[in-house]
N, C-alpha and C. Protein backbone atom coordinates (compact mmCIF):
# COMPACT_ATOMS: atom_id res chain seq x y z
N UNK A 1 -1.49 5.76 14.28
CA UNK A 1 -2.31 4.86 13.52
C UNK A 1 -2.88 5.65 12.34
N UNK A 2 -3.10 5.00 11.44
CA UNK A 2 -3.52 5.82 9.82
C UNK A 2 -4.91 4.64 9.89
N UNK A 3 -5.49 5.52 9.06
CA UNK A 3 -7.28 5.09 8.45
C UNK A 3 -6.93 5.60 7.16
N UNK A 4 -7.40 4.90 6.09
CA UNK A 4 -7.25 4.76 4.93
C UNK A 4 -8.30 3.70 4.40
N UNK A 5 -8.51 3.82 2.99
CA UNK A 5 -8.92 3.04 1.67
C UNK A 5 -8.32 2.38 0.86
N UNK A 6 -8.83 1.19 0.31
CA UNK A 6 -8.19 1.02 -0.84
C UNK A 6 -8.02 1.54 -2.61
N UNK A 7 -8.35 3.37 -2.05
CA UNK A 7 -8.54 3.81 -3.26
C UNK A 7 -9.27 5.21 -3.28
N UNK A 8 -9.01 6.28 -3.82
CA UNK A 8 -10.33 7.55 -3.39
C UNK A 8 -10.60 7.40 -4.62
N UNK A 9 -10.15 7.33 -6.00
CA UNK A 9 -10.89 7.65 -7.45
C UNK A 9 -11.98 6.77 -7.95
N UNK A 10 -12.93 6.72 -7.05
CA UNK A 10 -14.39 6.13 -7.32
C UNK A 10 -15.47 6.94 -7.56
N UNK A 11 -15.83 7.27 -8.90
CA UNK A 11 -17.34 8.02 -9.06
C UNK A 11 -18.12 7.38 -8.59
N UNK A 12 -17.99 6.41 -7.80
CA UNK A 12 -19.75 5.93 -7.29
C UNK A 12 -19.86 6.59 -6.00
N UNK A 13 -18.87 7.08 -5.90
CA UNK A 13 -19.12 7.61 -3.89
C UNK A 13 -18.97 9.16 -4.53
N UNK A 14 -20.18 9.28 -5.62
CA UNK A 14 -20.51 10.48 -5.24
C UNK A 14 -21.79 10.41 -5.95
N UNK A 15 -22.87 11.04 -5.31
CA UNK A 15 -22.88 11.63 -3.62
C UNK A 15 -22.92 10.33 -2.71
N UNK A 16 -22.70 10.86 -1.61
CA UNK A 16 -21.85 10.18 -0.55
C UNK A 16 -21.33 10.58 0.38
N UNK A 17 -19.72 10.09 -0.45
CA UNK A 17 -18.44 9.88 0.48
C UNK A 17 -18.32 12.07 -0.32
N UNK A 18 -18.69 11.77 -1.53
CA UNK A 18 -17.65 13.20 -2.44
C UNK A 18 -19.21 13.45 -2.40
N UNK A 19 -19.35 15.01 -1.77
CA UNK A 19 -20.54 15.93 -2.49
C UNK A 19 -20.87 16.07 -3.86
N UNK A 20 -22.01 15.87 -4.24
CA UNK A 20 -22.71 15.84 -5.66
C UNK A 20 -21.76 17.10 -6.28
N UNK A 21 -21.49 16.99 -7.48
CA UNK A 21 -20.80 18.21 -8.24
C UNK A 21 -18.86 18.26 -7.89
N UNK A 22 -18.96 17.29 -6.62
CA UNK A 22 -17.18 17.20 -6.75
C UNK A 22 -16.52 16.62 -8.12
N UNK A 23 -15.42 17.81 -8.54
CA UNK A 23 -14.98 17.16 -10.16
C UNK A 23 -13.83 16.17 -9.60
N UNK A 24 -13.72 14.95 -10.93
CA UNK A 24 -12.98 13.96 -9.76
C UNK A 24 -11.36 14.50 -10.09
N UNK A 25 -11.16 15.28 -10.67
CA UNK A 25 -9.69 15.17 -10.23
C UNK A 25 -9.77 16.18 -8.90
N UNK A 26 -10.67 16.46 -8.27
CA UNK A 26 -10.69 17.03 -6.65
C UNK A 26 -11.06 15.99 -5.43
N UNK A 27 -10.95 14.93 -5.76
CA UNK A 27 -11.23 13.59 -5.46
C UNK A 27 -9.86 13.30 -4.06
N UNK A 28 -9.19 13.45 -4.39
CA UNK A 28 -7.69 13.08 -3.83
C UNK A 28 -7.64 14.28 -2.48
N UNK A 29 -7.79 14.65 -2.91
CA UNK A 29 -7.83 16.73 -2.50
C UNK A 29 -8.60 16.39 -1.15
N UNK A 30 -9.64 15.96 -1.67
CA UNK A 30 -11.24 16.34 -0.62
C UNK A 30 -10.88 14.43 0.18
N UNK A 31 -10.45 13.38 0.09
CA UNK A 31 -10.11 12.49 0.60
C UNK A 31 -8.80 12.55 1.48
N UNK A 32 -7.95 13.45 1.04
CA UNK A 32 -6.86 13.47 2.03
C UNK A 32 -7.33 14.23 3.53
N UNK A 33 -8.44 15.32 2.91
CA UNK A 33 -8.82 15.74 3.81
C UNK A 33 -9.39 15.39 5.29
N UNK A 34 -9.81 14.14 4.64
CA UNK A 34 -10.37 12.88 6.06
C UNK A 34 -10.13 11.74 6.52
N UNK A 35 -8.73 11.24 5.51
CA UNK A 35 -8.20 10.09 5.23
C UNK A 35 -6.68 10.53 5.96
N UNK A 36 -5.66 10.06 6.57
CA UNK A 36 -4.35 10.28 6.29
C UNK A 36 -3.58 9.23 5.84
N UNK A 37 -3.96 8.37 5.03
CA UNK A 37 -3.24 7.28 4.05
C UNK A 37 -4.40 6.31 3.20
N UNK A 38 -4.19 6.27 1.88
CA UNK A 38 -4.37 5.60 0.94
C UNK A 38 -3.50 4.34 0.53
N UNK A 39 -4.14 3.34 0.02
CA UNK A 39 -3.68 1.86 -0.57
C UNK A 39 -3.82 2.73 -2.16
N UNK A 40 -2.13 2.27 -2.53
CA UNK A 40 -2.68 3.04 -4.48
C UNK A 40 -2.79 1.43 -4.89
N UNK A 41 -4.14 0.65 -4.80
CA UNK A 41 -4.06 -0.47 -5.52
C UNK A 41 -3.88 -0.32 -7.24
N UNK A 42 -4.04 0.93 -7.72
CA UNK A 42 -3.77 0.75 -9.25
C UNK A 42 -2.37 0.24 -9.55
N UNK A 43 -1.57 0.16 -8.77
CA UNK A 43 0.02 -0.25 -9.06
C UNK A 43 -0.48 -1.27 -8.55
N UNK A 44 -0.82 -2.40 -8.07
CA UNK A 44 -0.89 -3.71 -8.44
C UNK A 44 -1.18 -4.11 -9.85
N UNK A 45 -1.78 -3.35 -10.43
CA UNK A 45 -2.32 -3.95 -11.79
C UNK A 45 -1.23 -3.12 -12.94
N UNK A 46 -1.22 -2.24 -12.62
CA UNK A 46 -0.37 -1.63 -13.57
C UNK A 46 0.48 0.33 -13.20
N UNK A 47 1.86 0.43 -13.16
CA UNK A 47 2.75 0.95 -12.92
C UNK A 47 2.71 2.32 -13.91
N UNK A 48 1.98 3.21 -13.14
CA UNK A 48 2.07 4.62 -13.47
C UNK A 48 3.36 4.98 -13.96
N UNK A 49 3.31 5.94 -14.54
CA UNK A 49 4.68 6.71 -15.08
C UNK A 49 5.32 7.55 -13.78
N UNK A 50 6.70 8.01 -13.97
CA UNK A 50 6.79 8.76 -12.55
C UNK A 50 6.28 9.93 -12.30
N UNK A 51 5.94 10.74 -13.73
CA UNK A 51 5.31 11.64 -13.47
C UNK A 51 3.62 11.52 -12.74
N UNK A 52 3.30 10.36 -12.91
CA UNK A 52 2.12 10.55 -11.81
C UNK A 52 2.57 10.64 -10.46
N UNK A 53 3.19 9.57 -10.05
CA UNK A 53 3.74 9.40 -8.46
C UNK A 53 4.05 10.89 -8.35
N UNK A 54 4.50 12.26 -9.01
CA UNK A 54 4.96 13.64 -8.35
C UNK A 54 3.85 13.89 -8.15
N UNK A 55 2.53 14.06 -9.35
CA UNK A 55 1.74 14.70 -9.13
C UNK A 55 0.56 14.37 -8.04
N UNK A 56 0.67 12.79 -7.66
CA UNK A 56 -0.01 12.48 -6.25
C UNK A 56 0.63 12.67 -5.02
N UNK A 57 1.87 13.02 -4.99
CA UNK A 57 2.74 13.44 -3.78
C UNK A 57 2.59 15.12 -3.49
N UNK A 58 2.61 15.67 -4.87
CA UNK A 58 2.12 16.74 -4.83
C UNK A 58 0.66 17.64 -4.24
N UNK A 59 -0.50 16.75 -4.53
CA UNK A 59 -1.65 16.67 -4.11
C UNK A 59 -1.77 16.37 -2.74
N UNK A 60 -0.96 15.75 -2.20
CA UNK A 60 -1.18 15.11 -0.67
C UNK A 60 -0.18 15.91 -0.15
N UNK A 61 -1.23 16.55 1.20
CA UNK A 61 -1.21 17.17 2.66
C UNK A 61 0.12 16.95 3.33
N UNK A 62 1.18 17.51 4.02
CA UNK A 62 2.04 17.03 4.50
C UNK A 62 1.35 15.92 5.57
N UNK A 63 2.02 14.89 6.03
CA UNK A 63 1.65 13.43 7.09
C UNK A 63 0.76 12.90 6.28
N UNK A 64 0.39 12.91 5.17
CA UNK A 64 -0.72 11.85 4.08
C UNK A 64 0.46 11.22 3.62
N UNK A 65 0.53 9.75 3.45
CA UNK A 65 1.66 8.39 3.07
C UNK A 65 -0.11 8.18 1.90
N UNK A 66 0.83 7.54 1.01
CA UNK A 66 0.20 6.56 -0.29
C UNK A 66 0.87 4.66 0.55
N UNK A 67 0.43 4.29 0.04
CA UNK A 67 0.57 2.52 0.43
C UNK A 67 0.43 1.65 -1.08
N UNK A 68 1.66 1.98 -1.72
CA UNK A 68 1.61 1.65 -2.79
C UNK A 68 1.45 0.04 -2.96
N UNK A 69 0.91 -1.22 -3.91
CA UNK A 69 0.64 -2.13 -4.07
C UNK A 69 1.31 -2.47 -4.92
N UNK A 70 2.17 -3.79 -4.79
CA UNK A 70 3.02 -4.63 -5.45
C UNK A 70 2.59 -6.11 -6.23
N UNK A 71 2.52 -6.25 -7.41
CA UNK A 71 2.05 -7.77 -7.55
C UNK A 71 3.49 -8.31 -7.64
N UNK A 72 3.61 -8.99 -6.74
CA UNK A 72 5.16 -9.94 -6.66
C UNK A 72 5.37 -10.98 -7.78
N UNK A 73 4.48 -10.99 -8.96
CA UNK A 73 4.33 -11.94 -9.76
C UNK A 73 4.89 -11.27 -10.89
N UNK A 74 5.44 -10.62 -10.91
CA UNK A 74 5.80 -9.53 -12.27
C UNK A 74 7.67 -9.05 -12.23
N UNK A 75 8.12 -9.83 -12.15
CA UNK A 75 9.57 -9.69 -12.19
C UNK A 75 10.18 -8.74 -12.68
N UNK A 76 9.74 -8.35 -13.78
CA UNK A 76 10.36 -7.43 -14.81
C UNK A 76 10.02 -5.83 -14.57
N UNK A 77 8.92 -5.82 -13.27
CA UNK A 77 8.80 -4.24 -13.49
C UNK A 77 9.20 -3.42 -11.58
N UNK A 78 9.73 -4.93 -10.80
CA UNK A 78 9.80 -4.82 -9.31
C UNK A 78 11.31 -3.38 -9.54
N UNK A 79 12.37 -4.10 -9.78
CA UNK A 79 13.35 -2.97 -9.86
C UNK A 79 12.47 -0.95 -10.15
N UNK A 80 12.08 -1.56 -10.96
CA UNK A 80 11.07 -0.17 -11.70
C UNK A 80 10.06 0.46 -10.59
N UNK A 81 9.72 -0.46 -10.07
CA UNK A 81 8.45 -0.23 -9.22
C UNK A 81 9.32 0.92 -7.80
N UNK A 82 10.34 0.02 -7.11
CA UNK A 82 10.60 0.71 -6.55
C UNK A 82 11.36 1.96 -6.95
N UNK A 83 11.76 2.46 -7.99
CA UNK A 83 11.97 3.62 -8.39
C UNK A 83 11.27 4.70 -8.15
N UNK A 84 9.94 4.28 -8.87
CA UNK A 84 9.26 5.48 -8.99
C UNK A 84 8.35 5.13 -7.51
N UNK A 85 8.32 4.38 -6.88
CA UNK A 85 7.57 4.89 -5.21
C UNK A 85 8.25 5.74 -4.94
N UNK A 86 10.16 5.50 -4.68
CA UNK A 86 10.62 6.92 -4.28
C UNK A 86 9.78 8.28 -4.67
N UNK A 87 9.42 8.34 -5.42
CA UNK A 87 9.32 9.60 -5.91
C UNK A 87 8.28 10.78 -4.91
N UNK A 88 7.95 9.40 -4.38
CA UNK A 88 6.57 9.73 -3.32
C UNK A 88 7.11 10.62 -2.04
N UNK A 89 8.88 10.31 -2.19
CA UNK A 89 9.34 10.70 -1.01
C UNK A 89 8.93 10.94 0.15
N UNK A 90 8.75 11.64 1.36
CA UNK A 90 8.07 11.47 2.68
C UNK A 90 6.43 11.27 2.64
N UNK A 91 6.11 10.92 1.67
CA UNK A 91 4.49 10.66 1.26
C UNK A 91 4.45 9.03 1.16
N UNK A 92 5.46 8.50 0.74
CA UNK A 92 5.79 7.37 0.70
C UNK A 92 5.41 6.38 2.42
N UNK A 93 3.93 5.52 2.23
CA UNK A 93 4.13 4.52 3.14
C UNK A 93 4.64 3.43 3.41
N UNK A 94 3.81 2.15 3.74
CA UNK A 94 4.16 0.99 3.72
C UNK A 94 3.90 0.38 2.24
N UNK A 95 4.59 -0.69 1.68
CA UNK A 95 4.54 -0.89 0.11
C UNK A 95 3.82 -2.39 0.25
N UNK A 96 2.97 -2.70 -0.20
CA UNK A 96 2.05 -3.89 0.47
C UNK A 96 2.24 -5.11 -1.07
N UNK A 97 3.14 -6.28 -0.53
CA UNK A 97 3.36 -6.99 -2.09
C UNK A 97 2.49 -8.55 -1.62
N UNK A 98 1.95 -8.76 -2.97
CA UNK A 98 1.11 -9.87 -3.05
C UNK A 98 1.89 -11.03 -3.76
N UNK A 99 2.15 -12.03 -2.98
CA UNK A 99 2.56 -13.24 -3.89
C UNK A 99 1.64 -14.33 -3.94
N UNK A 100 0.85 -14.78 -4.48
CA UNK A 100 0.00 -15.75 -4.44
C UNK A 100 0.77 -17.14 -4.72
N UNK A 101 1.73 -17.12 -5.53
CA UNK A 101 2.36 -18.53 -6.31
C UNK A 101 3.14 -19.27 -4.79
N UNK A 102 3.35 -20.16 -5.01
CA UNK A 102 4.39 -21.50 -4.21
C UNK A 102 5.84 -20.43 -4.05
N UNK A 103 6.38 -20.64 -2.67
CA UNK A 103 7.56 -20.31 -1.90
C UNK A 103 8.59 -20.05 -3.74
N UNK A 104 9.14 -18.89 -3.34
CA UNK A 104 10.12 -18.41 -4.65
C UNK A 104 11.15 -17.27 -3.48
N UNK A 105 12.37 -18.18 -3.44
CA UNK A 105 13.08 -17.26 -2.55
C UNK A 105 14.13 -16.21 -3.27
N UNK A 106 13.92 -17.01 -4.51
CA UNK A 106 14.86 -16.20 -5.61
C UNK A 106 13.84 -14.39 -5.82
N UNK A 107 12.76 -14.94 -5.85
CA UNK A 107 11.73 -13.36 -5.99
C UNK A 107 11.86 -12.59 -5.09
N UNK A 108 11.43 -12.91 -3.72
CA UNK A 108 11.67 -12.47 -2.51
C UNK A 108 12.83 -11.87 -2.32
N UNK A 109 14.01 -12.37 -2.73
CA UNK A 109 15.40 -11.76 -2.64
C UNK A 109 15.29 -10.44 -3.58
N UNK A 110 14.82 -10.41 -5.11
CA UNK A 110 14.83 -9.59 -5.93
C UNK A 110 13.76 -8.49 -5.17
N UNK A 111 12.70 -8.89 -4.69
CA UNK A 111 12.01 -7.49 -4.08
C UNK A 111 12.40 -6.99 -3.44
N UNK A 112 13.04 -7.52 -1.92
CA UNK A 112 13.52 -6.93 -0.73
C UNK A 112 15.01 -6.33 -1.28
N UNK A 113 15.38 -6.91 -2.29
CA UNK A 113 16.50 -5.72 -2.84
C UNK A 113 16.43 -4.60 -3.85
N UNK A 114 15.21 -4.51 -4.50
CA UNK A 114 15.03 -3.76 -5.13
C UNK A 114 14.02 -2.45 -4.41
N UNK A 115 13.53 -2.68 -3.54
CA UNK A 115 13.14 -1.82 -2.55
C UNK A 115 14.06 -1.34 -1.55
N UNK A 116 13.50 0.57 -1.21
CA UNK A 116 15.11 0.55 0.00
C UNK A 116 15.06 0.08 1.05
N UNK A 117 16.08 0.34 1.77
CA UNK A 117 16.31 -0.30 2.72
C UNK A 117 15.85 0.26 4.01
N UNK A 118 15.07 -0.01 4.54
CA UNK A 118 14.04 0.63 6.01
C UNK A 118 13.20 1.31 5.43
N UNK A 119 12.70 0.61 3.79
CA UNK A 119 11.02 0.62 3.68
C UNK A 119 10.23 -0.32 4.57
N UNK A 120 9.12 -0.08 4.75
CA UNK A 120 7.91 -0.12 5.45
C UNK A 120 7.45 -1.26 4.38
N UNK A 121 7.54 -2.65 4.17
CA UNK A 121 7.18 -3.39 3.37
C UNK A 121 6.07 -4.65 4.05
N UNK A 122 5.04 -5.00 3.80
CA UNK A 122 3.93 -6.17 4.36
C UNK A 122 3.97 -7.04 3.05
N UNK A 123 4.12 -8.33 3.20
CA UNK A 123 4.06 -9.09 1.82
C UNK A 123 2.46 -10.16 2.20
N UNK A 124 1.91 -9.77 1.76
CA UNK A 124 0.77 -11.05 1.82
C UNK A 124 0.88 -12.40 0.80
N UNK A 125 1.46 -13.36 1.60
CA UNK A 125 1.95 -14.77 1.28
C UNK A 125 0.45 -15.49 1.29
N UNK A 126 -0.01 -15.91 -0.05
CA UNK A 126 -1.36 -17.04 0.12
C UNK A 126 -1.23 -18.12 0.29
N UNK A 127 0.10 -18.62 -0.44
CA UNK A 127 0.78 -20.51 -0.67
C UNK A 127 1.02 -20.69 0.34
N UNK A 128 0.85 -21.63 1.10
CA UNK A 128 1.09 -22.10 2.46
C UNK A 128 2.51 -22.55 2.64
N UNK A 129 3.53 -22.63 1.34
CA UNK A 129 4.74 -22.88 1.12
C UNK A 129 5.34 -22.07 1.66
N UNK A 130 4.81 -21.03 1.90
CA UNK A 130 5.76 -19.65 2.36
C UNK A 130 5.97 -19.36 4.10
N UNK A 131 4.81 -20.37 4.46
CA UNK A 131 4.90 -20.69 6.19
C UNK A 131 6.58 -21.01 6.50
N UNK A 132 6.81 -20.00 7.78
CA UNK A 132 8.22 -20.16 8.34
C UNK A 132 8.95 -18.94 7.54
N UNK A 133 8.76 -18.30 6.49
CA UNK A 133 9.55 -17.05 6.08
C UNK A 133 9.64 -15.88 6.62
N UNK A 134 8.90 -16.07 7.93
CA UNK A 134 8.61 -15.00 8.64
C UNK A 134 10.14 -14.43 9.43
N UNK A 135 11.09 -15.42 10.09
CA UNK A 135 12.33 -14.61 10.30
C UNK A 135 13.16 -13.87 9.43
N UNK A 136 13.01 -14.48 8.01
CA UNK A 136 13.52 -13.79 6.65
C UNK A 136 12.97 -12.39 6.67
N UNK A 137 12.15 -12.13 6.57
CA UNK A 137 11.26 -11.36 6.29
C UNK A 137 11.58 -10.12 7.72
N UNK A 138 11.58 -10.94 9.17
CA UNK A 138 11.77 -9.87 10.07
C UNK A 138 13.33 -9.28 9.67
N UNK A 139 14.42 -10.24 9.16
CA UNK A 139 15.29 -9.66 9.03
C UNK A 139 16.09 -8.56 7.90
N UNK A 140 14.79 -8.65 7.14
CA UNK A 140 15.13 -7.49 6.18
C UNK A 140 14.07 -6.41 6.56
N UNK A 141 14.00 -6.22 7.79
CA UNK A 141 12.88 -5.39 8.40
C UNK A 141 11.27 -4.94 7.06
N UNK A 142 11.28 -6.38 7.40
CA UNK A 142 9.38 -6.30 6.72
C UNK A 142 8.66 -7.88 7.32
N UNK A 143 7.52 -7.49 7.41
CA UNK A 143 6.65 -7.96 7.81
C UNK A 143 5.73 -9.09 7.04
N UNK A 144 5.29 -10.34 7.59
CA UNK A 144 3.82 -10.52 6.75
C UNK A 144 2.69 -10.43 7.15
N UNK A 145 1.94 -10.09 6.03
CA UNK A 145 0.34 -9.48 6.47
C UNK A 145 -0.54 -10.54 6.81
N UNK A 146 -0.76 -10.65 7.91
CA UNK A 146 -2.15 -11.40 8.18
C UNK A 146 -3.00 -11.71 7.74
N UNK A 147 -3.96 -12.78 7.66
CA UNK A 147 -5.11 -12.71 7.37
C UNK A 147 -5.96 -11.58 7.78
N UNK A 148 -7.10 -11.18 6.49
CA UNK A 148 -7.52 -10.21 6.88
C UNK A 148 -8.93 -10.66 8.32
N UNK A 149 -8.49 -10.40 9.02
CA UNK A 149 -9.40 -10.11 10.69
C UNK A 149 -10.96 -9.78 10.11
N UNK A 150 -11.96 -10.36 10.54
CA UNK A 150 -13.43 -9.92 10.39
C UNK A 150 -13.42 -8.39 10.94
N UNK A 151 -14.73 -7.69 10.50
CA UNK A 151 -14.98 -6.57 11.04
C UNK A 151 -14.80 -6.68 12.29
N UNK A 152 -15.88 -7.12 13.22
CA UNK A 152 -15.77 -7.17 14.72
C UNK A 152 -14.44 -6.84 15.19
N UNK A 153 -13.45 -7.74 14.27
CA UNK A 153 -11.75 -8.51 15.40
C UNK A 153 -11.35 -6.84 15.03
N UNK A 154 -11.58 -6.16 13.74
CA UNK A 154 -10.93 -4.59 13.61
C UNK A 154 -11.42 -3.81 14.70
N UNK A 155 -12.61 -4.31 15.07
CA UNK A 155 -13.25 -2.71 15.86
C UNK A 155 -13.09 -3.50 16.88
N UNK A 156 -12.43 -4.65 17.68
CA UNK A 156 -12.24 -4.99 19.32
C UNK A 156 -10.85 -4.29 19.37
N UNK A 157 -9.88 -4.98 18.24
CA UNK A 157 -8.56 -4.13 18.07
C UNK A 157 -8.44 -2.41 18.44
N UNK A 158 -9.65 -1.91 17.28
CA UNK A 158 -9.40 -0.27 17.69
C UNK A 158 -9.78 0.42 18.73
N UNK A 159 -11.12 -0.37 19.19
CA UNK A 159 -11.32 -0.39 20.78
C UNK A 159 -10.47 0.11 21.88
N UNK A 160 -9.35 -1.22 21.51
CA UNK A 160 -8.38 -1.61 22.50
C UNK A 160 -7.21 -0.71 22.29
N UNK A 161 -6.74 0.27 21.33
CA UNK A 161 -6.20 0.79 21.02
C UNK A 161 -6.37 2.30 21.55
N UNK A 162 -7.37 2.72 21.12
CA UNK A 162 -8.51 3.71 21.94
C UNK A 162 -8.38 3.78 23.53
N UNK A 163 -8.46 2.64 24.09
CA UNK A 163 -8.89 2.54 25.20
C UNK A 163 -7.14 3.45 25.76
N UNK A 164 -6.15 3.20 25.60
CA UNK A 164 -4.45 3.00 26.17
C UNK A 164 -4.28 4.45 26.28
């Protein structure tokens, strides 16, 4: 099981989370340290060059995965996208894609092929159009993401996890 954020490059969590005087490009550094996986939500919004993806693969601990973020609404940069996750190589986690719009099986086809094949993929479907895509989805070995669970339902879960 991994514990993670949706993010370590926040100056407000310092002081805090980051000791007063941490410089933030030591941010990543001092978070892997207590974290073993990150959500990179900045690739939902917008697609680093590949030379970043080396230099955050580089930065991260061997067994630290990134959980890179997909907006499934962006056609033109999915081929691209999965390019440069490779780059993350064994740093590389689960790739978490957001489709908010009405059932598009033509998109769905273009992601799950433009990503490799026995990636670690969760698509969070909002349109209720997309109910029943779930055997599709098991059969290109990926998943859909749940609603997100209240606090409590996380900590009966990790509880129960704990407990085995």
């Amino acid at each position: 099981m991994h514990v993670g954020t949706s993010g370590w490059s926040y100056p407000s969590w310092k002081p805090g989370f980051y000791p007063a005087g941490t410089d933030p490009k030591d941010f990543l550094d001092y978070y892997a340290q207590r974290f073993s996986t990150v959500e990179l939500n900045t690739t939902g919004y917008r697609l680093p060059a590949e030379e970043q993806f080396d230099r955050w693969a580089e930065q991260a601990p061997a067994g630290f995965t990134f959980a890179p973020k997909l907006a499934g609404n962006r056609p033109r940069i999915v081929a691209e996208f999965g390019a440069r996750v490779r780059v993350l190589g064994d740093r590389l986690g689960p790739t978490r894609v957001s489709l908010k719009s009405a059932r598009d099986e033509g998109m769905l086809e273009l992601i799950l092929g433009s990503l490799d094949p026995g990636a670690l993929v969760a698509f969070d479907l909002e349109h209720e159009s997309w109910n029943g895509i779930e055997p599709r989805l098991s059969s290109a070995g990926a998943v859909r993401h749940e609603d997100e669970p209240t606090a409590p339902r996380y900590a009966e879960r990790l509880l129960a996890l704990l407990a085995q």
